[in-house]
N, C-alpha and C. Protein backbone atom coordinates (compact mmCIF):
# COMPACT_ATOMS: atom_id res chain seq x y z
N UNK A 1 0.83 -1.19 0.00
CA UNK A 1 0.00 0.00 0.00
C UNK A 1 0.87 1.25 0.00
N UNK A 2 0.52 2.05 -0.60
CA UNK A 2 1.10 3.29 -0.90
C UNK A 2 1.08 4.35 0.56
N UNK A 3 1.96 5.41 0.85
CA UNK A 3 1.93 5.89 1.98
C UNK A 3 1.43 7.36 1.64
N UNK A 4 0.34 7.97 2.41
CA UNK A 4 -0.55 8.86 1.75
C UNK A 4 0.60 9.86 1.45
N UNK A 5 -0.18 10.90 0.93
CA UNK A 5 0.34 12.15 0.28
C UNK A 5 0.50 12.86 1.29
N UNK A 6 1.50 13.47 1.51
CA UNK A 6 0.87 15.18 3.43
C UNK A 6 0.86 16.20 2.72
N UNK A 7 -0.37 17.02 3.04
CA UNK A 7 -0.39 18.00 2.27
C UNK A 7 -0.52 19.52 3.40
N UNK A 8 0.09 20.30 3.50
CA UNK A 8 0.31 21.30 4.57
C UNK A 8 -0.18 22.91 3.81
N UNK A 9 -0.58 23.31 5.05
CA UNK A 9 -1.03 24.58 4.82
C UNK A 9 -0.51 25.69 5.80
N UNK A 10 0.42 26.85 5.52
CA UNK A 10 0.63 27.35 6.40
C UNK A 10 0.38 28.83 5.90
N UNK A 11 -0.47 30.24 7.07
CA UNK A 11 -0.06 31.17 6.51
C UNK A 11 -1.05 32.16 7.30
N UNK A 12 -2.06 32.61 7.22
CA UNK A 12 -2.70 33.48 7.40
C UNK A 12 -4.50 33.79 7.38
N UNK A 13 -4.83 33.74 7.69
CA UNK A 13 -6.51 34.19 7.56
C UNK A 13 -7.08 33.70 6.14
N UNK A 14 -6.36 34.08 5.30
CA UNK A 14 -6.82 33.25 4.17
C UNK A 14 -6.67 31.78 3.92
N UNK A 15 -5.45 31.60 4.61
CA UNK A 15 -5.08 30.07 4.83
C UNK A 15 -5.68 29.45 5.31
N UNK A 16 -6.16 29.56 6.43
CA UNK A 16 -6.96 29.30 7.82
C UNK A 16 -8.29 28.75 7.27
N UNK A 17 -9.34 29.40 6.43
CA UNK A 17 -10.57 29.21 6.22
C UNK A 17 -11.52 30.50 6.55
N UNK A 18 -10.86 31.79 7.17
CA UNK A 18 -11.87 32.61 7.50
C UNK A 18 -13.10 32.81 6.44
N UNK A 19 -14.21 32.98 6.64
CA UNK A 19 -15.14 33.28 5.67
C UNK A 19 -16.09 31.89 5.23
N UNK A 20 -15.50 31.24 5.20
CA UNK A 20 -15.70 29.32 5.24
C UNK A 20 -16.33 28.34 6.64
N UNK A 21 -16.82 29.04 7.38
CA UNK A 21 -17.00 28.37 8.60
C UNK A 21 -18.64 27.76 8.81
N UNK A 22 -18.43 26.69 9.89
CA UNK A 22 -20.35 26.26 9.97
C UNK A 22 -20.50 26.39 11.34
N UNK A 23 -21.74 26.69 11.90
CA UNK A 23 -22.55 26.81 12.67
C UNK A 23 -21.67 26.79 13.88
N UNK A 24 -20.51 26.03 13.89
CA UNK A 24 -19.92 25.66 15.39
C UNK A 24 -18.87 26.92 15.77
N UNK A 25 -18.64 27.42 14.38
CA UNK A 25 -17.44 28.32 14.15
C UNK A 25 -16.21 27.86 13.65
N UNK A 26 -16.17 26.13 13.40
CA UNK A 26 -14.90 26.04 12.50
C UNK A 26 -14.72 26.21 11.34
N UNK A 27 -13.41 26.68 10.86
CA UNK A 27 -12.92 27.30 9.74
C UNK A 27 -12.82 26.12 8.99
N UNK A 28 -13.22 26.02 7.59
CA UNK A 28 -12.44 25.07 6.39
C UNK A 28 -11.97 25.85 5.29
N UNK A 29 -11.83 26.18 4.34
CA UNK A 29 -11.04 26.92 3.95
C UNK A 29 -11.09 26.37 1.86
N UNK A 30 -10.31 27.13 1.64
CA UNK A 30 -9.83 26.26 0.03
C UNK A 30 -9.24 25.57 0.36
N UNK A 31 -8.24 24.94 1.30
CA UNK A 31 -7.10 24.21 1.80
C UNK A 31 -8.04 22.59 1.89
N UNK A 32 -8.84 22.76 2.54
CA UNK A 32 -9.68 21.72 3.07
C UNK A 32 -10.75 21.22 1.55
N UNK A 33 -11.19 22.15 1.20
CA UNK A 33 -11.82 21.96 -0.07
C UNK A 33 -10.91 21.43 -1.33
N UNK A 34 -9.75 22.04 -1.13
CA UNK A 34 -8.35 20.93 -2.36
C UNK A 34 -8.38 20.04 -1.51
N UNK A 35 -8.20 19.17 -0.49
CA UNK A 35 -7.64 18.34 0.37
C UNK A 35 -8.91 17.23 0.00
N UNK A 36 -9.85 17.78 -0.34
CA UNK A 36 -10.87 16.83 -0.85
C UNK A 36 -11.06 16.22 -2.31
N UNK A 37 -10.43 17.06 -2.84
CA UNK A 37 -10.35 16.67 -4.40
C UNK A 37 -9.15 15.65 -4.99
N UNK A 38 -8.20 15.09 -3.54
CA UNK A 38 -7.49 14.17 -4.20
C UNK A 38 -7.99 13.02 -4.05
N UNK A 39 -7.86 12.16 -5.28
CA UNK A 39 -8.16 10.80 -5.31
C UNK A 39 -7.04 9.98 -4.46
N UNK A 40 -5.72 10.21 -4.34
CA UNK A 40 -5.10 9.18 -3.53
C UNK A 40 -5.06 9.81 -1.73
N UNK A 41 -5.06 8.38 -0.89
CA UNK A 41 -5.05 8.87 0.41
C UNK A 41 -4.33 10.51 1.00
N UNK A 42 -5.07 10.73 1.75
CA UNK A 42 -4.03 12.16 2.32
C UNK A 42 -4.28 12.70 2.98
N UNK A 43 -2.60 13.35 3.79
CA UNK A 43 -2.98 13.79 5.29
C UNK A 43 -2.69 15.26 5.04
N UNK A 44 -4.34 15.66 5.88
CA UNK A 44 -4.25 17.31 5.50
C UNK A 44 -3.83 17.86 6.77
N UNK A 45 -2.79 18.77 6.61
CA UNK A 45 -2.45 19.62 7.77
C UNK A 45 -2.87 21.46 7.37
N UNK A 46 -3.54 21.76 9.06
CA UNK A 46 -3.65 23.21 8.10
C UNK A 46 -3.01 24.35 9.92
N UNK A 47 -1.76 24.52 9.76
CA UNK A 47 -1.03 25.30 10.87
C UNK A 47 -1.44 26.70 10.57
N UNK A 48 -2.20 27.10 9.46
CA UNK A 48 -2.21 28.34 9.92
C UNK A 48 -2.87 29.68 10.78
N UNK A 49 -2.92 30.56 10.98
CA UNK A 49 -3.41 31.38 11.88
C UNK A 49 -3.61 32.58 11.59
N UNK A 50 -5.34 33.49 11.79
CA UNK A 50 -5.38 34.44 11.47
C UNK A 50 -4.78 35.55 11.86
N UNK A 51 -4.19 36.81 11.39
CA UNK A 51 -3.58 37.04 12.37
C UNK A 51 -2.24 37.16 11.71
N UNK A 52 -1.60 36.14 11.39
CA UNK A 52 -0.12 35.62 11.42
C UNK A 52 0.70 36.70 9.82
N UNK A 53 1.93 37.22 10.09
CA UNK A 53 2.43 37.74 9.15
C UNK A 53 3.80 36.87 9.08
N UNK A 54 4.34 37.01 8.03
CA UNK A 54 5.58 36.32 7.42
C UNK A 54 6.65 35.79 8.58
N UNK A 55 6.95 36.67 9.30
CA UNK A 55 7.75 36.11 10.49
C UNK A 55 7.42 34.76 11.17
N UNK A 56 6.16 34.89 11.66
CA UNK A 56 5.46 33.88 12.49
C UNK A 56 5.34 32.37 11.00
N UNK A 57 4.96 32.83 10.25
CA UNK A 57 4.75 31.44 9.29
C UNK A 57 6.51 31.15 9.10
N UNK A 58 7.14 31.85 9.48
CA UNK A 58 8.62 30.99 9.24
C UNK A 58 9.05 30.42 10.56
N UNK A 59 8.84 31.12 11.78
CA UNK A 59 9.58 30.62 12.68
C UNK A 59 8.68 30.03 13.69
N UNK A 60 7.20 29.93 13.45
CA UNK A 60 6.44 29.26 14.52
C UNK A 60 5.72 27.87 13.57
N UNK A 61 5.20 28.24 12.42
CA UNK A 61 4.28 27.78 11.70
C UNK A 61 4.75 26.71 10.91
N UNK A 62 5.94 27.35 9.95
CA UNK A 62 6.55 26.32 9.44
C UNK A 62 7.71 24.72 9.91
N UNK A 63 8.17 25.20 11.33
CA UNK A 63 8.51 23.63 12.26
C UNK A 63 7.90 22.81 12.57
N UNK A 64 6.55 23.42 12.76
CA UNK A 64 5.06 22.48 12.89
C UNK A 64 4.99 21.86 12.34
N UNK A 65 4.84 21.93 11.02
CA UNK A 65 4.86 21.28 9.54
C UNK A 65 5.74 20.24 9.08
N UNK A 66 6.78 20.87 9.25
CA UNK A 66 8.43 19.77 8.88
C UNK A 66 8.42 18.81 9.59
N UNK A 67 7.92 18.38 10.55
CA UNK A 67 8.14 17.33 11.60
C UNK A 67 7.29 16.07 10.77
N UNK A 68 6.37 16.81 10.38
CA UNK A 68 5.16 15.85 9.33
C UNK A 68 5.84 15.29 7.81
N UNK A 69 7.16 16.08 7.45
CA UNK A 69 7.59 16.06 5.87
C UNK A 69 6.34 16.04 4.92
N UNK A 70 5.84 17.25 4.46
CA UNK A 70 4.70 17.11 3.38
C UNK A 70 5.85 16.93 2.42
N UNK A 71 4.53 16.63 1.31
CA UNK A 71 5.33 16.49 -0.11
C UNK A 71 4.79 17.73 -0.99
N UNK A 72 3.68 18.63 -0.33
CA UNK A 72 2.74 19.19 -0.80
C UNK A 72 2.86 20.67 0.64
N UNK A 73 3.08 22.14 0.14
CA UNK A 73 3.53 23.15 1.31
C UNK A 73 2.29 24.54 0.46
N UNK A 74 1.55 24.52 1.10
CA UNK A 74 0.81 25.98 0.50
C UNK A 74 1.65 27.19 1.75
N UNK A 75 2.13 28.29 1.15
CA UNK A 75 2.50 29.13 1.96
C UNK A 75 1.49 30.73 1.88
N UNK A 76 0.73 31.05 2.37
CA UNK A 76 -0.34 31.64 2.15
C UNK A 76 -0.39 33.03 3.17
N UNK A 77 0.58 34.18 2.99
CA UNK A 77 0.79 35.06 3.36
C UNK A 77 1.42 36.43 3.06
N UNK A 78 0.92 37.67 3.63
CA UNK A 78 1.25 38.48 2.87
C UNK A 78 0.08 39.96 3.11
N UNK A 79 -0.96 39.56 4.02
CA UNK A 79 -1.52 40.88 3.56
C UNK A 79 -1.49 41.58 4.59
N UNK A 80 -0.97 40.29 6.17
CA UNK A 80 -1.04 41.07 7.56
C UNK A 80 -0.08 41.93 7.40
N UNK A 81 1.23 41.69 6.63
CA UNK A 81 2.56 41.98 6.78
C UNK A 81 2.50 43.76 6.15
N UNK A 82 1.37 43.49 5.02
CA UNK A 82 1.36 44.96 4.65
C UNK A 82 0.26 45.57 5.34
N UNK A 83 -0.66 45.29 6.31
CA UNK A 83 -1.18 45.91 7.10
C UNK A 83 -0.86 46.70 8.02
N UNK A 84 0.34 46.80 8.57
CA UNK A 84 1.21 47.45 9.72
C UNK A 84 2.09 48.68 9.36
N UNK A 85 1.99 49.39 10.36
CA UNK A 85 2.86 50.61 10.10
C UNK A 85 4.31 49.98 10.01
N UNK A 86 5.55 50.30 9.33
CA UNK A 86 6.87 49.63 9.18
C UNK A 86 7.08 48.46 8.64
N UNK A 87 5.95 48.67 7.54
CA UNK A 87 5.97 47.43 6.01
C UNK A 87 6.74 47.54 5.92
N UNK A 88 7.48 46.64 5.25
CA UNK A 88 9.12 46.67 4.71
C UNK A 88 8.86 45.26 4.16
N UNK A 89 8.71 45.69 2.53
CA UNK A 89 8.87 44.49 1.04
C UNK A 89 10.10 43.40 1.62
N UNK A 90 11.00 44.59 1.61
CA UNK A 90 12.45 43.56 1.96
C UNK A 90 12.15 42.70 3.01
N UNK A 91 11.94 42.85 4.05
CA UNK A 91 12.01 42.02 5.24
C UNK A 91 10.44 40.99 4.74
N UNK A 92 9.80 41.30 4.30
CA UNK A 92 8.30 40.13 3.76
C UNK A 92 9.29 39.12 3.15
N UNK A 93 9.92 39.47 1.73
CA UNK A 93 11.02 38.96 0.95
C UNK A 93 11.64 38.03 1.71
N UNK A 94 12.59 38.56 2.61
CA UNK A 94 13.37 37.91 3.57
C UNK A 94 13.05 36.21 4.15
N UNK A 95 11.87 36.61 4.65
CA UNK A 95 10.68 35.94 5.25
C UNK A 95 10.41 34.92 4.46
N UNK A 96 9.62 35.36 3.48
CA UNK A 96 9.19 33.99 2.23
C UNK A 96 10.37 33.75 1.90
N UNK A 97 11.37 34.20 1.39
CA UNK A 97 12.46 32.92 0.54
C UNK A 97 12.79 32.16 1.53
N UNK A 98 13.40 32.90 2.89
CA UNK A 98 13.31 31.44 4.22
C UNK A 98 12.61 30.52 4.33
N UNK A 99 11.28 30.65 4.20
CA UNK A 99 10.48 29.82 4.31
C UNK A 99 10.33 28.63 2.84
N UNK A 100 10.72 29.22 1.91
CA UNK A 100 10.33 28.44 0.56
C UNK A 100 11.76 27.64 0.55
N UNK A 101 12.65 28.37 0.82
CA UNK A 101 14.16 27.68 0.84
C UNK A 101 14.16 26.58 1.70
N UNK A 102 13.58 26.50 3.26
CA UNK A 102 12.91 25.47 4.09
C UNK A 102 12.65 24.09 3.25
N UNK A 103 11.30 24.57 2.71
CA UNK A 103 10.77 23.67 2.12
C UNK A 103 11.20 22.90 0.90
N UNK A 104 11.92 23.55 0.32
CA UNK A 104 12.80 23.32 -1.05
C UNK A 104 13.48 21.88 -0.85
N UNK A 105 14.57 22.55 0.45
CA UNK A 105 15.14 21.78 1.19
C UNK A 105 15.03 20.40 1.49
N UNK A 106 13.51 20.02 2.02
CA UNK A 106 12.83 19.02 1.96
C UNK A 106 12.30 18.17 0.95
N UNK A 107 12.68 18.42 -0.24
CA UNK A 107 11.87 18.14 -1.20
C UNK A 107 10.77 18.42 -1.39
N UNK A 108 9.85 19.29 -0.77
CA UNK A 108 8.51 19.86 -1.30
C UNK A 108 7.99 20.38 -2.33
N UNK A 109 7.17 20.01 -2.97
CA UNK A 109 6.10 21.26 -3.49
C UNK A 109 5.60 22.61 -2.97
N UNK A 110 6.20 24.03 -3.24
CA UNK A 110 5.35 24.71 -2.52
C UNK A 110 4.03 25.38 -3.45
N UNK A 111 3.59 26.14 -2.92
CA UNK A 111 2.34 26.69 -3.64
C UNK A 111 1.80 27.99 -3.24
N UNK A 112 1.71 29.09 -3.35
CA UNK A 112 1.73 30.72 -3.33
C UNK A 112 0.38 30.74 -4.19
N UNK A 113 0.08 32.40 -3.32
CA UNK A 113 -1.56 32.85 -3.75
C UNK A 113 -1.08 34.25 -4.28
N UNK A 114 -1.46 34.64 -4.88
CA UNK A 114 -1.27 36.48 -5.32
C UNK A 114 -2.39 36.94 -4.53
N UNK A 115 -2.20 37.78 -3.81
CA UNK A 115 -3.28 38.84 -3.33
C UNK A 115 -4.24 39.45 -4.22
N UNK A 116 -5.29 39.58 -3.89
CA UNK A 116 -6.20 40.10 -4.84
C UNK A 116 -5.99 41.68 -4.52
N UNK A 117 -6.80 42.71 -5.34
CA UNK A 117 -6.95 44.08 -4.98
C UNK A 117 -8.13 44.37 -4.07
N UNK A 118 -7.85 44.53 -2.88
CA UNK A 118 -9.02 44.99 -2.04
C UNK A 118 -9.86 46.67 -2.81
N UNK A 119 -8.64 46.86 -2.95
CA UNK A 119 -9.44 47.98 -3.64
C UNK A 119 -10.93 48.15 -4.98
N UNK A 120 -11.09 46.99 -5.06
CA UNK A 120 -11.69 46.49 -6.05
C UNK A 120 -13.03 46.37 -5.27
N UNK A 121 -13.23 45.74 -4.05
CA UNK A 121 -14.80 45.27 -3.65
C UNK A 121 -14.85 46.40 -1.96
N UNK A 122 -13.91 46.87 -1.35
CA UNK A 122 -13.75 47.76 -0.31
C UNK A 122 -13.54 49.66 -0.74
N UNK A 123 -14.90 50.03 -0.29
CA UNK A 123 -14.75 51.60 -0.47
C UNK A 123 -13.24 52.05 0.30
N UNK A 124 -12.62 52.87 -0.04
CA UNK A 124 -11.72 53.11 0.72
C UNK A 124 -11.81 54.62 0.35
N UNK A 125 -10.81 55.72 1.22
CA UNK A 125 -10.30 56.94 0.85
C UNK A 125 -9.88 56.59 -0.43
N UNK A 126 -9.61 57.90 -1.10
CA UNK A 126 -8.55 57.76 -2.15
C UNK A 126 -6.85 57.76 -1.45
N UNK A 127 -6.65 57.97 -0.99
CA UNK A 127 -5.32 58.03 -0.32
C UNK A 127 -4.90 56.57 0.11
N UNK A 128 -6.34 56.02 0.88
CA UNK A 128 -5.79 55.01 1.48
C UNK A 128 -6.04 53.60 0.56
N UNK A 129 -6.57 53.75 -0.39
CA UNK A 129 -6.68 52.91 -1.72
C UNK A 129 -5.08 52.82 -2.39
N UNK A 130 -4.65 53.67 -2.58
CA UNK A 130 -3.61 54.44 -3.20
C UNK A 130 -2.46 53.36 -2.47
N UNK A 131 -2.28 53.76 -1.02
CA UNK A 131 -0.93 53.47 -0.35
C UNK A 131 -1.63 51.57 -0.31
N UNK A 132 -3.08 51.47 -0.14
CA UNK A 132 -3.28 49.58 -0.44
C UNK A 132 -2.53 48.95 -1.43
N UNK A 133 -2.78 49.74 -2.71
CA UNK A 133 -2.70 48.77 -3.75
C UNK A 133 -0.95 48.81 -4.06
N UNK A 134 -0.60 50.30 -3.35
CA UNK A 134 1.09 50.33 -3.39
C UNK A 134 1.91 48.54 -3.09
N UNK A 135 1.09 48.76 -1.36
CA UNK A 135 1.67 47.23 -0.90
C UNK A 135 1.55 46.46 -1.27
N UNK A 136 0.22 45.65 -2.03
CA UNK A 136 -0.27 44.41 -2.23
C UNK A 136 0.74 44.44 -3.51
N UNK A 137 1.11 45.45 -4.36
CA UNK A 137 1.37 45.13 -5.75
C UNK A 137 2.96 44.80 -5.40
N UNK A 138 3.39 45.45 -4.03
CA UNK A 138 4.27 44.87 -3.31
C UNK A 138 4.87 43.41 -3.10
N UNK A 139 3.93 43.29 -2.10
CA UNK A 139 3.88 41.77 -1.98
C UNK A 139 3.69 40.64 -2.51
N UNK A 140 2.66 41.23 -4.04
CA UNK A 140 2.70 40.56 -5.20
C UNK A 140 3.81 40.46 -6.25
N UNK A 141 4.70 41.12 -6.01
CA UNK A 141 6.06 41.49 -6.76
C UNK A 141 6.76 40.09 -5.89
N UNK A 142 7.00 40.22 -5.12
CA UNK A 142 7.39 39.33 -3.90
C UNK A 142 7.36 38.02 -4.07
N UNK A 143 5.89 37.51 -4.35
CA UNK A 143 5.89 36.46 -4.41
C UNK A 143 5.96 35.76 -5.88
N UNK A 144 5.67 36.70 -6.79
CA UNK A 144 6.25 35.92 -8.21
C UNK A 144 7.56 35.40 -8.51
N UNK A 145 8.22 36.50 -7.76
CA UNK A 145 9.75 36.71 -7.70
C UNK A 145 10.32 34.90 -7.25
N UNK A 146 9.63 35.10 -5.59
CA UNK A 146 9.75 33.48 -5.28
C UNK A 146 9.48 32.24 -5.84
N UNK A 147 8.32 32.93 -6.33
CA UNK A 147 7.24 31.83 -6.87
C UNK A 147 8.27 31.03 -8.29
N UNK A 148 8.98 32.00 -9.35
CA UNK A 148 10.22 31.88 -10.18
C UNK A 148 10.72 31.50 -9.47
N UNK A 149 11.95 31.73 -8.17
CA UNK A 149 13.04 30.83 -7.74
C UNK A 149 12.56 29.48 -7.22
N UNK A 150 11.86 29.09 -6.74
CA UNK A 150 11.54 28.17 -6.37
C UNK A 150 10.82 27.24 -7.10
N UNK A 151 9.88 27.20 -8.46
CA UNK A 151 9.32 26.42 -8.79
C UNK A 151 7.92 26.64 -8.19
N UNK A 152 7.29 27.34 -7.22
CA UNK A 152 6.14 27.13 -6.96
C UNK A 152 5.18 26.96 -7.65
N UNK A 153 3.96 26.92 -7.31
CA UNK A 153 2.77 26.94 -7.72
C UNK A 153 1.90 27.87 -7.28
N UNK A 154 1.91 29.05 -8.65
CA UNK A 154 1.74 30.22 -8.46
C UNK A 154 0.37 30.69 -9.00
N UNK A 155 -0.76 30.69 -7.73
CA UNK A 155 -2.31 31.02 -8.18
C UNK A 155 -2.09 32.51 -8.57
N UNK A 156 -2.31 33.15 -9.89
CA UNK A 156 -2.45 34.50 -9.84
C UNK A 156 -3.93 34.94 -10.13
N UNK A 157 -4.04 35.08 -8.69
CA UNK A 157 -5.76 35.77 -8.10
C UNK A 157 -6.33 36.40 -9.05
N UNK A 158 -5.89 37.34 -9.52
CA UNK A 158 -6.50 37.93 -10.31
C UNK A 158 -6.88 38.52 -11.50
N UNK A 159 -5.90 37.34 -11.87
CA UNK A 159 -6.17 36.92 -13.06
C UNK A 159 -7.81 36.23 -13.51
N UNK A 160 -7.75 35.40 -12.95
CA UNK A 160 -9.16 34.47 -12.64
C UNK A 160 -10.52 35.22 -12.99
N UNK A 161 -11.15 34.51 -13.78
CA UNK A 161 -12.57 35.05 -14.31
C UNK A 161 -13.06 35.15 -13.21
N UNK A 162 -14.24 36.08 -13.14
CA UNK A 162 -14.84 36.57 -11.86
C UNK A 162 -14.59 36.85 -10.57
N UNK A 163 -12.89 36.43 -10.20
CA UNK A 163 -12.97 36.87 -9.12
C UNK A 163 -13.78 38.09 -7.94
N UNK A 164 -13.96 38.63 -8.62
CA UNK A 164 -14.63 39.80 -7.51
C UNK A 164 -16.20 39.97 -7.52
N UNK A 165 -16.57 39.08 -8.16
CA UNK A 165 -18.18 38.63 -8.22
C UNK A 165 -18.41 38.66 -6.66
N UNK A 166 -19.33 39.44 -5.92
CA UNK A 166 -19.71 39.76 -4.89
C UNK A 166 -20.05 38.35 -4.08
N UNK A 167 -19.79 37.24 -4.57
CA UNK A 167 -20.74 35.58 -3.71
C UNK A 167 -19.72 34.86 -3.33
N UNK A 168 -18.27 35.42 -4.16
CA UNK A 168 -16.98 34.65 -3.87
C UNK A 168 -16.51 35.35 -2.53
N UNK A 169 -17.44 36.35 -1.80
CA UNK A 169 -16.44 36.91 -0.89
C UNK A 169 -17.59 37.40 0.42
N UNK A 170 -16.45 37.45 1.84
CA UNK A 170 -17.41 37.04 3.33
C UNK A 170 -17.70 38.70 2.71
N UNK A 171 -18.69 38.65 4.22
CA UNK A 171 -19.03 40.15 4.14
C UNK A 171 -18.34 41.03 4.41
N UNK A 172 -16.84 40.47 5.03
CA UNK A 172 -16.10 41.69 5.41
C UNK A 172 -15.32 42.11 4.56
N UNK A 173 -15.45 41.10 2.98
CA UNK A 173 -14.82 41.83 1.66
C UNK A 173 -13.33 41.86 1.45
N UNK A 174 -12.63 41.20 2.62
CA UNK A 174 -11.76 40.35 2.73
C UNK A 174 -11.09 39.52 2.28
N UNK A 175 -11.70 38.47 2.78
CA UNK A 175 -11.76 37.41 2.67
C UNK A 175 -12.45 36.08 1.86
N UNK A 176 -12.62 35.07 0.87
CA UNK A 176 -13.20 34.69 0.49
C UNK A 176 -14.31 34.33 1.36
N UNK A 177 -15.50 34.24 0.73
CA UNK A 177 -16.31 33.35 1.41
C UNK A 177 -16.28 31.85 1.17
N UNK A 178 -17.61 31.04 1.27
CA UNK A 178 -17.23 29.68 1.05
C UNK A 178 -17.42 29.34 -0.50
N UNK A 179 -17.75 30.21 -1.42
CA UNK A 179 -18.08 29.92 -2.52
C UNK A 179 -16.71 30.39 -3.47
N UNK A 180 -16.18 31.52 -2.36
CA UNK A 180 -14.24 31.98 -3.07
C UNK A 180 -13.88 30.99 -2.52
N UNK A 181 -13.60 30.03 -1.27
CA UNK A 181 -12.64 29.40 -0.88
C UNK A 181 -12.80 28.13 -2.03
N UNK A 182 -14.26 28.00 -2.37
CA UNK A 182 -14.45 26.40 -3.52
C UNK A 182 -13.92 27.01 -4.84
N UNK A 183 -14.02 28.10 -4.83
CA UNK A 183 -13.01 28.70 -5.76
C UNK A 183 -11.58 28.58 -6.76
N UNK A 184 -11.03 29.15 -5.41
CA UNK A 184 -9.51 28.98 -5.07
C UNK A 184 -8.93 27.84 -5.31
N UNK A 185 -9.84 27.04 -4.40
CA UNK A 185 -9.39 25.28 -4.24
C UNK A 185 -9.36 24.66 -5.80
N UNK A 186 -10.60 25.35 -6.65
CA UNK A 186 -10.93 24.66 -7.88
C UNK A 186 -9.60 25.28 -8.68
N UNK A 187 -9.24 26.25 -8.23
CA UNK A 187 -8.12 26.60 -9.34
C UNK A 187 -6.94 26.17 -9.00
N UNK A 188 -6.73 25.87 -7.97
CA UNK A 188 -5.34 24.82 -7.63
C UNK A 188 -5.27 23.85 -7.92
N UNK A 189 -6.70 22.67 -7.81
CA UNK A 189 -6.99 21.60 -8.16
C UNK A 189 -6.07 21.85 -9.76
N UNK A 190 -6.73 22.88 -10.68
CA UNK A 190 -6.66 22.78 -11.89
C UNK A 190 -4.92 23.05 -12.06
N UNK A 191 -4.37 23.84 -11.69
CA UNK A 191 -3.23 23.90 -12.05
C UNK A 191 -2.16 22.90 -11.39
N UNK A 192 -2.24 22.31 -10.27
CA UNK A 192 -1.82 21.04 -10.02
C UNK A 192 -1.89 19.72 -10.51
């Protein structure tokens, strides 16, 4: 018998499942929704945490993980990091290639999300639209960059037909809802 697949998820609020949850309050996520679409056995791990910016998915999130050896690493972070006063691209940078270099290491698969434009479904100032889409296009610079050194598997959000169709997303406009997270999942499915 074959020894299942491990498939790991580490990263952030989007990682997690926010927007995806039932009645009890647990989160499932796109993570959980790909984790269903494989035909061979497999162990789903999902370490991540809302909340969590690049630092924490390298030095708390990702040891969690390694102990398990996936063969399969979603690294799913990036928007807490530009949420904070004393963003700094470089130090996000820093952060993810550690973490992808980690995994490399191991023989993994990793797998990266592009940020979508909040600015797209969230009224904002003009100012503060302005300095949003500065970062995300940031952090999206960031992770292609990786996404090239490493080989990942690189969802580019927004690219994707309909993304910003008002049903793919919670109410806080955020976050996918459960119909973005079956989404997401469907487009990883596809490019995997």
């Amino acid at each position: 018998m074959n020894e299942p697949l491990t498939f790991a998820v580490i990263g952030d609020s989007a990682a997690s499942g926010v927007g995806d949850s039932n009645a009890a309050g647990t989160h499932f996520g796109w993570g959980y929704h790909l984790a269903q679409a494989f035909a061979e056995p497999l162990v789903y791990i999902n370490a991540s945490r809302p909340g969590a910016q690049s630092k924490e998915v390298l030095h708390e999130q990702l040891p969690k993980i390694l102990v398990h050896q996936p063969e399969l690493v979603a690294v799913i972070v990036g928007g807490n990091d530009l949420l904070r006063n004393g963003f700094s691209p470089e130090i996000f940078e820093e952060n993810l290639n550690e973490t992808l270099a980690e995994i490399e290491r191991m023989g993994a698969t990793s797998m990266l999300l592009e940020l979508h434009d909040p600015t797209e479904i969230v009224p904002m100032p003009r100012l503060v639209a302005r300095v949003c889409r500065r970062r995300v296009h940031a952090v999206n610079r960031v992770t292609r960059k990786m996404a090239k050194r490493y080989g990942s598997v690189l969802l580019q959000t927004r690219s994707l037909d309909g993304i910003y169709q008002r049903e793919k997303w919670h109410v806080d406009r955020m976050h996918p809802s459960k119909i973005g997270h079956q989404f997401i999942a469907q487009n990883f499915a596809h490019l995997l």
